[in-house]
C-alpha atoms as a PDB file:
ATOM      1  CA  UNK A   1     199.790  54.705  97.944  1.00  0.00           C
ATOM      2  CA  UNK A   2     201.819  57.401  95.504  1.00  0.00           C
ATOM      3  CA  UNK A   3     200.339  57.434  92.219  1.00  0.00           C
ATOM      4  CA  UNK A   4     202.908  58.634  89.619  1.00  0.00           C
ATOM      5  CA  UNK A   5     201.716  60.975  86.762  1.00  0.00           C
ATOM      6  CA  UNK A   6     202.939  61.190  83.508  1.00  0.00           C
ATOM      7  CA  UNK A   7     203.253  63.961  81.331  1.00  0.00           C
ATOM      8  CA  UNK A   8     202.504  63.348  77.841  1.00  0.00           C
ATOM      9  CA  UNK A   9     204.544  65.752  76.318  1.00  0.00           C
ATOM     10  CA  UNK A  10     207.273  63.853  77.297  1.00  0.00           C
ATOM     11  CA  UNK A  11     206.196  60.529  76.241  1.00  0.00           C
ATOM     12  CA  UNK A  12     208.052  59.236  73.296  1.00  0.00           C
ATOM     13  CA  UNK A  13     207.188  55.930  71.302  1.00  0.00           C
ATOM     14  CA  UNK A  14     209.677  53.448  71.032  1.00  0.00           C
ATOM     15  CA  UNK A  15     209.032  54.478  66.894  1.00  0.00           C
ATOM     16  CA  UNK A  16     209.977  58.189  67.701  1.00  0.00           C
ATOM     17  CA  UNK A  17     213.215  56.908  69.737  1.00  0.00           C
ATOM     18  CA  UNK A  18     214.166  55.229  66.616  1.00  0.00           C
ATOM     19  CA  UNK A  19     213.697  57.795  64.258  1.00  0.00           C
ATOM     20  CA  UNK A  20     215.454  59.927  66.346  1.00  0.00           C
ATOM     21  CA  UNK A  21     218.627  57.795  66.804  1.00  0.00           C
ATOM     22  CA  UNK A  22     218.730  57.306  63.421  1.00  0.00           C
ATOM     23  CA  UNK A  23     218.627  60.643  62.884  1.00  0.00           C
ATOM     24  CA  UNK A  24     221.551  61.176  64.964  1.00  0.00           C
ATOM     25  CA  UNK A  25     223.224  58.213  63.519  1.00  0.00           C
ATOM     26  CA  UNK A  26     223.181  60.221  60.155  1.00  0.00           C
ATOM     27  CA  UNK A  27     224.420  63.338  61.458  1.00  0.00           C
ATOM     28  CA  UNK A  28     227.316  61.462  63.390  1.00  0.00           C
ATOM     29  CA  UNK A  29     227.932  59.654  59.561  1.00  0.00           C
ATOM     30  CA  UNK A  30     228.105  63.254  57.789  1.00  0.00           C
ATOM     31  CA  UNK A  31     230.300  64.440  60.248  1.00  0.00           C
ATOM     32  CA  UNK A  32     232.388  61.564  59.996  1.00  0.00           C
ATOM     33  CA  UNK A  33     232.192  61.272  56.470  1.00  0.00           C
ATOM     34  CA  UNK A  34     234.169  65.249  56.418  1.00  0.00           C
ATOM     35  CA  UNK A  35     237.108  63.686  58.256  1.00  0.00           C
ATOM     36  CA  UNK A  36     237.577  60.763  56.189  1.00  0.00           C
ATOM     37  CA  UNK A  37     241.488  61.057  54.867  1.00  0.00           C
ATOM     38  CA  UNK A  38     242.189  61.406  51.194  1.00  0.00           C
ATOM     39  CA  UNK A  39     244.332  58.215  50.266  1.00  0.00           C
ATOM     40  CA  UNK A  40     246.632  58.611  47.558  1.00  0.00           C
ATOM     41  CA  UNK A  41     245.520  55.866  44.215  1.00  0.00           C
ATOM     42  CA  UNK A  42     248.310  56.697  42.031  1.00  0.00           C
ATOM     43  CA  UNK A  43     250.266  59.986  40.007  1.00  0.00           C
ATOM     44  CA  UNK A  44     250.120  60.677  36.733  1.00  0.00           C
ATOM     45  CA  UNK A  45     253.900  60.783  36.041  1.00  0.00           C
ATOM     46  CA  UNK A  46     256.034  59.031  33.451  1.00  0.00           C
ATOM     47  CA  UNK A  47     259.813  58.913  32.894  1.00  0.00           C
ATOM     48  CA  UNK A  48     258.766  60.591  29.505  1.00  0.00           C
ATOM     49  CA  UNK A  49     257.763  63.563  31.402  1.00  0.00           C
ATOM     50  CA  UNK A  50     260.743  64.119  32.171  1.00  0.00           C
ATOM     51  CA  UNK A  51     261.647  67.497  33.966  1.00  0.00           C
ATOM     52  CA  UNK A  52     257.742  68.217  32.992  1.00  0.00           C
ATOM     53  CA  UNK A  53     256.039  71.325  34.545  1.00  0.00           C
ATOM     54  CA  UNK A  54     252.345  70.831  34.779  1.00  0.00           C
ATOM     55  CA  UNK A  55     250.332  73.872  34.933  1.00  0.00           C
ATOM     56  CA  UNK A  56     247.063  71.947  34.412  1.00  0.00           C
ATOM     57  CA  UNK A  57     244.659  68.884  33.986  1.00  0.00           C
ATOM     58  CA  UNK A  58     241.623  68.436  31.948  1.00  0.00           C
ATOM     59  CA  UNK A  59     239.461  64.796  32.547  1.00  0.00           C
ATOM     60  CA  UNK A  60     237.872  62.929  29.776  1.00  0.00           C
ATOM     61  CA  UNK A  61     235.258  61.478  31.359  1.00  0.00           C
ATOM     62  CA  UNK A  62     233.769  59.653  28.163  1.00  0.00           C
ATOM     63  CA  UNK A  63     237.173  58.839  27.142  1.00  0.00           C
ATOM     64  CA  UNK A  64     238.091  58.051  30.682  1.00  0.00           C
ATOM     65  CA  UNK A  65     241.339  59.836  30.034  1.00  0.00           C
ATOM     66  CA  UNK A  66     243.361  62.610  31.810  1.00  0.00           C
ATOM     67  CA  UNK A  67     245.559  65.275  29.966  1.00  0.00           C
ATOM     68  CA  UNK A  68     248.079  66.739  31.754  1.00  0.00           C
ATOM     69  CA  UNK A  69     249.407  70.484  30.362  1.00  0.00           C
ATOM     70  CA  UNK A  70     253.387  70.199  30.308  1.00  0.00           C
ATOM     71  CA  UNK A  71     254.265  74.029  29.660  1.00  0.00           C
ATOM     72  CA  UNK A  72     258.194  73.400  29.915  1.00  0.00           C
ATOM     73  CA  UNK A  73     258.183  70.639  27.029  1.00  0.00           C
ATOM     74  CA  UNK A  74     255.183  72.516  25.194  1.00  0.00           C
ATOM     75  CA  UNK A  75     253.062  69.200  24.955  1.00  0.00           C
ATOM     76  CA  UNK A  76     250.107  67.078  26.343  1.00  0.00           C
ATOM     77  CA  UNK A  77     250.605  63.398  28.278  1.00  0.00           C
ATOM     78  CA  UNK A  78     247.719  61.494  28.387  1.00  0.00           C
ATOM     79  CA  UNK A  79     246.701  58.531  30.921  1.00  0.00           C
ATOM     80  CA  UNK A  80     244.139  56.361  31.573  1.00  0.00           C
ATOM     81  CA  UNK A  81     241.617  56.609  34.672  1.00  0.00           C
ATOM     82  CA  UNK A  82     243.991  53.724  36.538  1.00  0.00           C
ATOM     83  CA  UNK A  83     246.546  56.740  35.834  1.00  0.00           C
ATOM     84  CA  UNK A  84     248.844  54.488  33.340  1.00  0.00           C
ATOM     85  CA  UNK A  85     250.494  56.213  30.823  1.00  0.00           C
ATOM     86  CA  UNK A  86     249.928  56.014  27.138  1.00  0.00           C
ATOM     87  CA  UNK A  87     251.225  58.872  24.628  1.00  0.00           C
ATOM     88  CA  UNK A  88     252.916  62.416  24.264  1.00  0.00           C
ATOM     89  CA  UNK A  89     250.957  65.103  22.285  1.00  0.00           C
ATOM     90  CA  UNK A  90     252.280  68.018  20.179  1.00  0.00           C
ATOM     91  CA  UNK A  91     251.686  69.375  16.879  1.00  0.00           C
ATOM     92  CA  UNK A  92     254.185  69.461  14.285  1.00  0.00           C
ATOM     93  CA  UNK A  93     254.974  73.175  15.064  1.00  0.00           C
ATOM     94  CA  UNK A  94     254.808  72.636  19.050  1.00  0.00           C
ATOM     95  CA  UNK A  95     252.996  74.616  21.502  1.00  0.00           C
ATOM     96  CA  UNK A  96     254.911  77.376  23.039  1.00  0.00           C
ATOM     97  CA  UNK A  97     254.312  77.302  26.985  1.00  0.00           C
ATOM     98  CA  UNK A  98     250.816  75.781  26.977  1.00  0.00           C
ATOM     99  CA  UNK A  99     248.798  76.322  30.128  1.00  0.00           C
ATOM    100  CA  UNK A 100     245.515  74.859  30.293  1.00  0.00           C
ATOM    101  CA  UNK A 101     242.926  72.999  27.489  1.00  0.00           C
ATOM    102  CA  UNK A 102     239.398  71.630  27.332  1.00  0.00           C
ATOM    103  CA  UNK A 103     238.050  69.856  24.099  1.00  0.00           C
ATOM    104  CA  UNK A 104     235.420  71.383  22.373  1.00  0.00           C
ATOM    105  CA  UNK A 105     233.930  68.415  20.843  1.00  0.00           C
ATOM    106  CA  UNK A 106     235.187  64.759  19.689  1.00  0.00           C
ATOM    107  CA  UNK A 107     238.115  65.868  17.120  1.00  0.00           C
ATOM    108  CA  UNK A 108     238.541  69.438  18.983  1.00  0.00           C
ATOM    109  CA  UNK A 109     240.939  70.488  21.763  1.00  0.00           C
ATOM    110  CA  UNK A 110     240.903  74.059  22.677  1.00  0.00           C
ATOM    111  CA  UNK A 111     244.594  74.911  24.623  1.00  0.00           C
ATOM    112  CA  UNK A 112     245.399  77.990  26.220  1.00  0.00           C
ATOM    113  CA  UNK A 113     249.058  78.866  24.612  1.00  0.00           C
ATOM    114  CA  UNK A 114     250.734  81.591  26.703  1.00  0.00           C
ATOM    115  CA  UNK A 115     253.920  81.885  24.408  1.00  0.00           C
ATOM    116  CA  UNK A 116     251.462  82.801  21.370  1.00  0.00           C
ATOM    117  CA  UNK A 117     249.075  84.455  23.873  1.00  0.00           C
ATOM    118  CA  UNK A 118     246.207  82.789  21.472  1.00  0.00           C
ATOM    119  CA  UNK A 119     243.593  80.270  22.220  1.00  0.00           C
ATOM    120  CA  UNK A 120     245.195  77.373  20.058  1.00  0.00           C
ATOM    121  CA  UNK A 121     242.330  74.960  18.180  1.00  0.00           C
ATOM    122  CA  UNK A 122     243.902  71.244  17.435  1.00  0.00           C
ATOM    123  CA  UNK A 123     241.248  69.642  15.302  1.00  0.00           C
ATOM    124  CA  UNK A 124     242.026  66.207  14.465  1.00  0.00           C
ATOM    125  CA  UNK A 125     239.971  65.489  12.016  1.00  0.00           C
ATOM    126  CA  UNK A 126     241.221  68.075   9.708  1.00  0.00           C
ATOM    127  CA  UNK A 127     244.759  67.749  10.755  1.00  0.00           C
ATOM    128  CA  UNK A 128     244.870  71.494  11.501  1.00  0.00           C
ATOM    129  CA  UNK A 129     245.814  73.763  14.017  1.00  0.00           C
ATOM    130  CA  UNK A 130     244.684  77.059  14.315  1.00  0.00           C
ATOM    131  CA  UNK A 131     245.203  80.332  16.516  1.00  0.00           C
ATOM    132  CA  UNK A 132     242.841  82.885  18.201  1.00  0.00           C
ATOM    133  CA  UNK A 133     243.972  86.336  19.485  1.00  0.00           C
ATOM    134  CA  UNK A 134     241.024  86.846  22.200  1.00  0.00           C
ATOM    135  CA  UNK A 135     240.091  90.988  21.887  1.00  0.00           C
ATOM    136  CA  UNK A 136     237.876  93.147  23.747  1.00  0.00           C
ATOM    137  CA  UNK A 137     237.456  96.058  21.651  1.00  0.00           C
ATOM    138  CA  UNK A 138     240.803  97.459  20.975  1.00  0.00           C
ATOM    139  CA  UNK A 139     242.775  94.719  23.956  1.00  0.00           C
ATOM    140  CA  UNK A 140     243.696  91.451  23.238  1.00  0.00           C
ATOM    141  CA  UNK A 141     242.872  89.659  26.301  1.00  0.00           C
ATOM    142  CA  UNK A 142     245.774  87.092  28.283  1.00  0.00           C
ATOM    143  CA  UNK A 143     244.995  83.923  28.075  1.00  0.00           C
ATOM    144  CA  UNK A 144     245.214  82.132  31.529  1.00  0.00           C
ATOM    145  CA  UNK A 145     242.161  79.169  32.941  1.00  0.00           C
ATOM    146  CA  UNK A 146     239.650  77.795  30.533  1.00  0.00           C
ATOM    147  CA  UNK A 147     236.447  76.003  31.541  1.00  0.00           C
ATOM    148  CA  UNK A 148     233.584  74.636  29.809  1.00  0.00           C
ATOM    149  CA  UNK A 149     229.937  73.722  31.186  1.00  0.00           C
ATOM    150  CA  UNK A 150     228.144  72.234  28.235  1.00  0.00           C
ATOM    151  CA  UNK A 151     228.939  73.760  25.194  1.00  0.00           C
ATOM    152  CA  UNK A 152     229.601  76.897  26.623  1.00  0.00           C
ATOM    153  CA  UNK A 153     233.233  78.373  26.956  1.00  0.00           C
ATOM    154  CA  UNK A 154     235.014  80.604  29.830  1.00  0.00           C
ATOM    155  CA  UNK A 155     238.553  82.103  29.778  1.00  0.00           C
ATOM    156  CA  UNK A 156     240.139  84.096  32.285  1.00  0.00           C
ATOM    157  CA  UNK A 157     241.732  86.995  31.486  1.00  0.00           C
ATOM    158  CA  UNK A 158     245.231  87.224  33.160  1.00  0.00           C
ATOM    159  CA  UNK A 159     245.586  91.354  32.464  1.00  0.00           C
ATOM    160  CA  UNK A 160     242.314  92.353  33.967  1.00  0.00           C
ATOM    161  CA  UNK A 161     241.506  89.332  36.273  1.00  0.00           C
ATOM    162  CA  UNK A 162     238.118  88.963  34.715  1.00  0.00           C
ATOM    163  CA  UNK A 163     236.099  85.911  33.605  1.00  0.00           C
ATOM    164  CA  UNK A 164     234.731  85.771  30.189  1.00  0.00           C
ATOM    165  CA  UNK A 165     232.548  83.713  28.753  1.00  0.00           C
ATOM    166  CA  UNK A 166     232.999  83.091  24.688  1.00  0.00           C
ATOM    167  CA  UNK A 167     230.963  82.705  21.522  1.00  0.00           C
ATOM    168  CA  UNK A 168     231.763  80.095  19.146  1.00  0.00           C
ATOM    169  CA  UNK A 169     233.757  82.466  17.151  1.00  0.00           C
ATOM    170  CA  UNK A 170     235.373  83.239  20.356  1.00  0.00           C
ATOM    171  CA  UNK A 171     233.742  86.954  20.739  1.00  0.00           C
ATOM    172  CA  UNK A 172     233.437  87.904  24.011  1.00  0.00           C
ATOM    173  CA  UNK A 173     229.567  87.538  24.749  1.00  0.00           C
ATOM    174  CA  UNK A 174     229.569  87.688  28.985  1.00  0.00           C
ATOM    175  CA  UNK A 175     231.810  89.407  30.929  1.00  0.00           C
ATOM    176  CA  UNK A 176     231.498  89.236  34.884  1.00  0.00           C
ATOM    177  CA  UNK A 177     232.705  91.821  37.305  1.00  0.00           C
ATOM    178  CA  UNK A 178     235.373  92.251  39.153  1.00  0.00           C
ATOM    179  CA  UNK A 179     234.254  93.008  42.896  1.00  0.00           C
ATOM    180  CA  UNK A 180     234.874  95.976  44.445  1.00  0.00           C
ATOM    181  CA  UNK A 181     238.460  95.964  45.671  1.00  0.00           C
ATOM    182  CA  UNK A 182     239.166  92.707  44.456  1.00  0.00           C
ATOM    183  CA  UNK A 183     242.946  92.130  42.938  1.00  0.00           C
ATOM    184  CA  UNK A 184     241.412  89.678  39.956  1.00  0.00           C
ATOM    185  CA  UNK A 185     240.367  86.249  40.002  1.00  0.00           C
ATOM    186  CA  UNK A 186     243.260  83.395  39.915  1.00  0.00           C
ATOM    187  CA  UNK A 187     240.758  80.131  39.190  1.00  0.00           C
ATOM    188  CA  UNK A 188     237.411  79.479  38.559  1.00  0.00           C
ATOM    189  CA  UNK A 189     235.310  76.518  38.502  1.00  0.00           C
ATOM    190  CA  UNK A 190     231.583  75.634  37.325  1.00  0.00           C
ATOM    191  CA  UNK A 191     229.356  74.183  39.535  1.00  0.00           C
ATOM    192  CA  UNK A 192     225.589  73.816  38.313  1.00  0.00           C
ATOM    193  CA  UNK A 193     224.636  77.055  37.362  1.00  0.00           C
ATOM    194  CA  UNK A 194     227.508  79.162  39.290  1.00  0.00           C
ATOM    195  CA  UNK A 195     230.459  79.808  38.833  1.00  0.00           C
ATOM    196  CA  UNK A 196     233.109  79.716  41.894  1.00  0.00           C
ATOM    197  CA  UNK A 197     236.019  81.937  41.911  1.00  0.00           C
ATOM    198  CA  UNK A 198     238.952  82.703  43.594  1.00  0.00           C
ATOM    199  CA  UNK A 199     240.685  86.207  44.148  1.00  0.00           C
ATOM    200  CA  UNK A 200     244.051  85.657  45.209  1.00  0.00           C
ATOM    201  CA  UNK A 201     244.878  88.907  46.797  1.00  0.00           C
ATOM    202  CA  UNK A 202     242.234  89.814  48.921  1.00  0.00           C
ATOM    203  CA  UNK A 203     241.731  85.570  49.228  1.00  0.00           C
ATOM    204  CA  UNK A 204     237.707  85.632  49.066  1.00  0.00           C
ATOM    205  CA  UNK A 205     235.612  83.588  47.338  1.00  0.00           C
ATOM    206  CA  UNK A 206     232.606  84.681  44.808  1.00  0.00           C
ATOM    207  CA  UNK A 207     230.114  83.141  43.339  1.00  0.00           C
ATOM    208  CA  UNK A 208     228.631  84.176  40.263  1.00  0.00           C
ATOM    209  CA  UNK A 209     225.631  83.285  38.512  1.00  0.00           C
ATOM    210  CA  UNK A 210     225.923  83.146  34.873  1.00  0.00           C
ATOM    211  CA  UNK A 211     224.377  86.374  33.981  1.00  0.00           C
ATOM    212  CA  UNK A 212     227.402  88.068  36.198  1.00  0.00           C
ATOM    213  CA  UNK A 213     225.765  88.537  39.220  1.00  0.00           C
ATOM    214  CA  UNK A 214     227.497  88.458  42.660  1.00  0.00           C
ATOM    215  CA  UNK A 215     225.625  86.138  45.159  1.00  0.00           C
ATOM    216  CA  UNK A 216     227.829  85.112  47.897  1.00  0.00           C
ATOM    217  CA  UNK A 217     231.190  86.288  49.139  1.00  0.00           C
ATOM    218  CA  UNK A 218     233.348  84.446  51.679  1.00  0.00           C
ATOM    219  CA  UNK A 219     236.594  85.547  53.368  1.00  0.00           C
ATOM    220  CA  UNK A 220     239.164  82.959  53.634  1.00  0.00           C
ATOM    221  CA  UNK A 221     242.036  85.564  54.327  1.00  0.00           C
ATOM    222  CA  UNK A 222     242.577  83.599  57.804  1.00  0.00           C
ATOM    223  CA  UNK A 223     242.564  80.613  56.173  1.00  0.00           C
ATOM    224  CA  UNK A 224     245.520  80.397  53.308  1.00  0.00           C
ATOM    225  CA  UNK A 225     248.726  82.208  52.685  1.00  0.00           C
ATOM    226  CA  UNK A 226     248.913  82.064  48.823  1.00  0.00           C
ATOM    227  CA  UNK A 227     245.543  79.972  47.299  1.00  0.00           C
ATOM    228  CA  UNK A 228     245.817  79.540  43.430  1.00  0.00           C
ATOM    229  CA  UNK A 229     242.868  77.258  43.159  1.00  0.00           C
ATOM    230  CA  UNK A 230     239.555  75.443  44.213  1.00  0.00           C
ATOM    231  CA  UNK A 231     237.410  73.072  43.551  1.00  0.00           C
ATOM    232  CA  UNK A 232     233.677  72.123  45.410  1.00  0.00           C
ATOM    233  CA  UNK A 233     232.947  68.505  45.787  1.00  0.00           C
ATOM    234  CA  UNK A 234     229.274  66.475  45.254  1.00  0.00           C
ATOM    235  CA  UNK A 235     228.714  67.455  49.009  1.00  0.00           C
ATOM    236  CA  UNK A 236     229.293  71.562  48.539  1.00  0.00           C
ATOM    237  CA  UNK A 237     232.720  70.971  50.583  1.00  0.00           C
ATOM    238  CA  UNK A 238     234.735  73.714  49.165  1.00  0.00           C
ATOM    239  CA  UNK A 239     238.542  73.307  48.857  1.00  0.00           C
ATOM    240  CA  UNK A 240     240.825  75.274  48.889  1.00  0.00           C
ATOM    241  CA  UNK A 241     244.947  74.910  47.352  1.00  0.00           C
ATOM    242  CA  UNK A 242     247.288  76.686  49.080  1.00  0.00           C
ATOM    243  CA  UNK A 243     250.486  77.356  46.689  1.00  0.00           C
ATOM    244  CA  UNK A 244     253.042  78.673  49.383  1.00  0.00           C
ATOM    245  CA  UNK A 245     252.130  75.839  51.914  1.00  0.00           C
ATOM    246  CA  UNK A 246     251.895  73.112  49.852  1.00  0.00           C
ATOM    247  CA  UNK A 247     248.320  71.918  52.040  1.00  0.00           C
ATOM    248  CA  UNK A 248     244.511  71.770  50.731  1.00  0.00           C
ATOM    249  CA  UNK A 249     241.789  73.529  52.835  1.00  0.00           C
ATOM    250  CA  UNK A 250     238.496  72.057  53.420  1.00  0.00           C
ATOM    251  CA  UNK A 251     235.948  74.846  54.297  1.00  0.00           C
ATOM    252  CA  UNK A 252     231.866  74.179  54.555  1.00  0.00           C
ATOM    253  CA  UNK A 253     229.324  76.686  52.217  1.00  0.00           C
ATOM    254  CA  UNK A 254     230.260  79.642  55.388  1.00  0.00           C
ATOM    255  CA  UNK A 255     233.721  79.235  54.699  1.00  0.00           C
ATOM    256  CA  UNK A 256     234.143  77.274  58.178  1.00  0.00           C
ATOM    257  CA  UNK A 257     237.358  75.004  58.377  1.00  0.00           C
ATOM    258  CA  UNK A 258     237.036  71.486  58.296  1.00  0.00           C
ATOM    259  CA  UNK A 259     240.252  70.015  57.855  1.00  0.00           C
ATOM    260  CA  UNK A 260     243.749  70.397  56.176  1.00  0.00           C
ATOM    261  CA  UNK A 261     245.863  67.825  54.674  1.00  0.00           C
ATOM    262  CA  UNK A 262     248.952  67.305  52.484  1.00  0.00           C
ATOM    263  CA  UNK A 263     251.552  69.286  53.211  1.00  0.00           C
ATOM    264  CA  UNK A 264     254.895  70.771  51.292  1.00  0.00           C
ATOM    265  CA  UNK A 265     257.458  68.443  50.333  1.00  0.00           C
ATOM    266  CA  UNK A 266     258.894  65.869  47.173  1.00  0.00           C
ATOM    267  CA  UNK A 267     257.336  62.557  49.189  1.00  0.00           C
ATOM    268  CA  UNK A 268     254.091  61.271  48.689  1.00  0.00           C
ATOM    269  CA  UNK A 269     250.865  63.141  49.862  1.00  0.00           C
ATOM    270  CA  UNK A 270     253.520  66.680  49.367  1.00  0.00           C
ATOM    271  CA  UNK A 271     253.259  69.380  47.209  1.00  0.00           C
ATOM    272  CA  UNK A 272     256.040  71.445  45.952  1.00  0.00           C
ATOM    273  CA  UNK A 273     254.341  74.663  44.340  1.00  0.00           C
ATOM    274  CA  UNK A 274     251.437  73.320  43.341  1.00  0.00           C
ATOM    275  CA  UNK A 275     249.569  74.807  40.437  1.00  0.00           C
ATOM    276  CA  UNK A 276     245.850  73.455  40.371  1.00  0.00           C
ATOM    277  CA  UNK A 277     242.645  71.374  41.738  1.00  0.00           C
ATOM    278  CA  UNK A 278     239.730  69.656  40.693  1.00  0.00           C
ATOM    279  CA  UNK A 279     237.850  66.734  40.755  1.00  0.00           C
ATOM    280  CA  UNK A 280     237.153  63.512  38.063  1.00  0.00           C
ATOM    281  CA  UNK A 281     234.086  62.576  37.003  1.00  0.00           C
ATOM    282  CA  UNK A 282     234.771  59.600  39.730  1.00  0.00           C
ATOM    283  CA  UNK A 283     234.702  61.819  42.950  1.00  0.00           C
ATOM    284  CA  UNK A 284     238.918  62.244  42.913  1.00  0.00           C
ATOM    285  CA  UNK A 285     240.651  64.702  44.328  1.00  0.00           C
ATOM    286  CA  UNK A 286     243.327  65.515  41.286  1.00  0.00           C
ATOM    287  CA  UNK A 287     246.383  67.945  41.973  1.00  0.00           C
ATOM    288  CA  UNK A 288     248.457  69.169  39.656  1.00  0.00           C
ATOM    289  CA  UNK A 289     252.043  69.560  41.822  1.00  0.00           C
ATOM    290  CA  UNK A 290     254.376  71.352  38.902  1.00  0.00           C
ATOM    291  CA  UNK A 291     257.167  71.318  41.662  1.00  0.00           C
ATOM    292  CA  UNK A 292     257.373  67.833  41.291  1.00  0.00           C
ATOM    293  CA  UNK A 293     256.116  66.943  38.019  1.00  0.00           C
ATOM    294  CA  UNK A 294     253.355  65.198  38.542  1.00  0.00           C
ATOM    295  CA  UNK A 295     249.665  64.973  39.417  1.00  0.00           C
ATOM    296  CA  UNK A 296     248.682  63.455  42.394  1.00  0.00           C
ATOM    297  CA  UNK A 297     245.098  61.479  42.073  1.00  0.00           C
ATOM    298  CA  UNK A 298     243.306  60.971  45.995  1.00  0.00           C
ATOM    299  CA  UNK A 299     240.347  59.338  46.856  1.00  0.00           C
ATOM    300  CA  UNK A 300     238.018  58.252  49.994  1.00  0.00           C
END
């Protein structure tokens, strides 16, 4: 009679089978999750816009409001988080080609005015507006992205291609490196305690930590013709805008492509010269598509 032996080693219990299918059955749900398409919910366009050239949005989330930046008509729109319409901004004076704002507290937005070159301070409250030259030493700095994390605030500076991050009295107090051989950073965006930028030339990404340190570098030169901006979603997906071709490029934390969508054109789910990305506090996808004068809000 045969007598069958049985290695232990490979003896599994039917408990171990199960936490190893459900193991896989995560890994098959990540991967699946990357490929889910962005649907379109709605744009933030009005026919009060107009011929309106948005350079850039900035999301309310305790107001549950978007801005848009209209630098042609040198004003604000504002919507609600269903992306309806409500009002037109603009001080009595105007702004003269505005290109990107934050607000610095409940009465306070903070615009970047390139036609003034200044850092322009609305305060409500008072019923005042004010105007910042930005200098560094003897060189007044050009105005271009702002970002806050907290109640700290960073500007790009258009001349040098630099980040800076700001005082209160808007002194330049951190000032982070350009990398060696870089052409200057395009966009940046916060995430955590790093900061995520974008040089358009060379097209790499660096991240910084906030004392201006250099701790990863990734080439997406293969990747993009002309990228102008990025944003990194709750899952570290990185992604990436690509001006020229009107698309967005996923990548993973290696810079590893995982899909491309959109594509150039006036229809829906096209870009026409696109200007910006980033993300709601509600896990949207928002791009700002100045061809078409509009921004177009995805989600899952």
């Amino acid at each position: 009679m045969a007598t069958m032996v049985i290695d232990k080693r490979c003896l599994w219990s039917a408990a171990g089978i199960g936490a190893f299918l459900f193991c896989l059955s995560l890994c098959g749900q990540a991967r699946a999750a990357d490929q889910v398409p962005w649907k379109l919910a709605f744009s933030l366009s009005d026919q009060s816009a107009g011929d309106a050239l948005p350079t850039a949005l900035y999301v309310d989330g305790d107001k549950k409001r978007y801005y848009m930046v209209d630098s042609k008509g040198g004003r604000l729109l504002s919507f609600d988080d269903q992306g309806v319409f409500l009002q037109v901004f603009s001080p009595e004076e105007g702004l003269d080609k505005p290109f990107d704002m934050v607000r610095l507290s409940e009465a306070v937005l903070l615009i970047a005015e390139k036609g003034k070159n200044s850092l322009t301070r609305i305060d409500f409250a008072r019923q005042a507006t004010s105007r910042v030259a930005v200098r560094d030493g003897g060189r007044q700095l050009v105005v271009d992205r702002l970002e806050m994390a907290g109640d700290r605030l960073y500007l790009l500076d258009r001349a040098s291609g630099q980040i800076c991050r700001l005082s209160e009295s808007f002194n330049i107090e951190q000032r982070f490196p350009l990398p060696q051989g870089s052409g200057g950073i395009v966009d940046f965006k916060i995430v955590g305690e790093q900061i995520w930028a974008l040089g358009q030339q060379e097209k790499w990404l660096y991240v910084y930590l906030d004392n201006g340190r250099i701790t990863k570098r990734l080439d997406i030169s293969a990747l993009v013709k002309f990228p102008v901006s990025l944003a990194v979603d709750a899952g570290g997906l990185i992604y990436v805008l690509d001006r020229h071709a009107g698309e967005i490029v996923v990548l993973d934390r290696q810079a590893k492509l995982k899909q491309r969508f959109l594509g150039k054109g006036h229809g829906p789910r096209q870009l026409y010269y696109p200007m910006e990305i980033r993300f709601d506090p509600w896990g949207r996808l928002c791009v700002v598509d100045e061809g078409n004068s509009r921004v177009q809000v995805f989600r899952r």
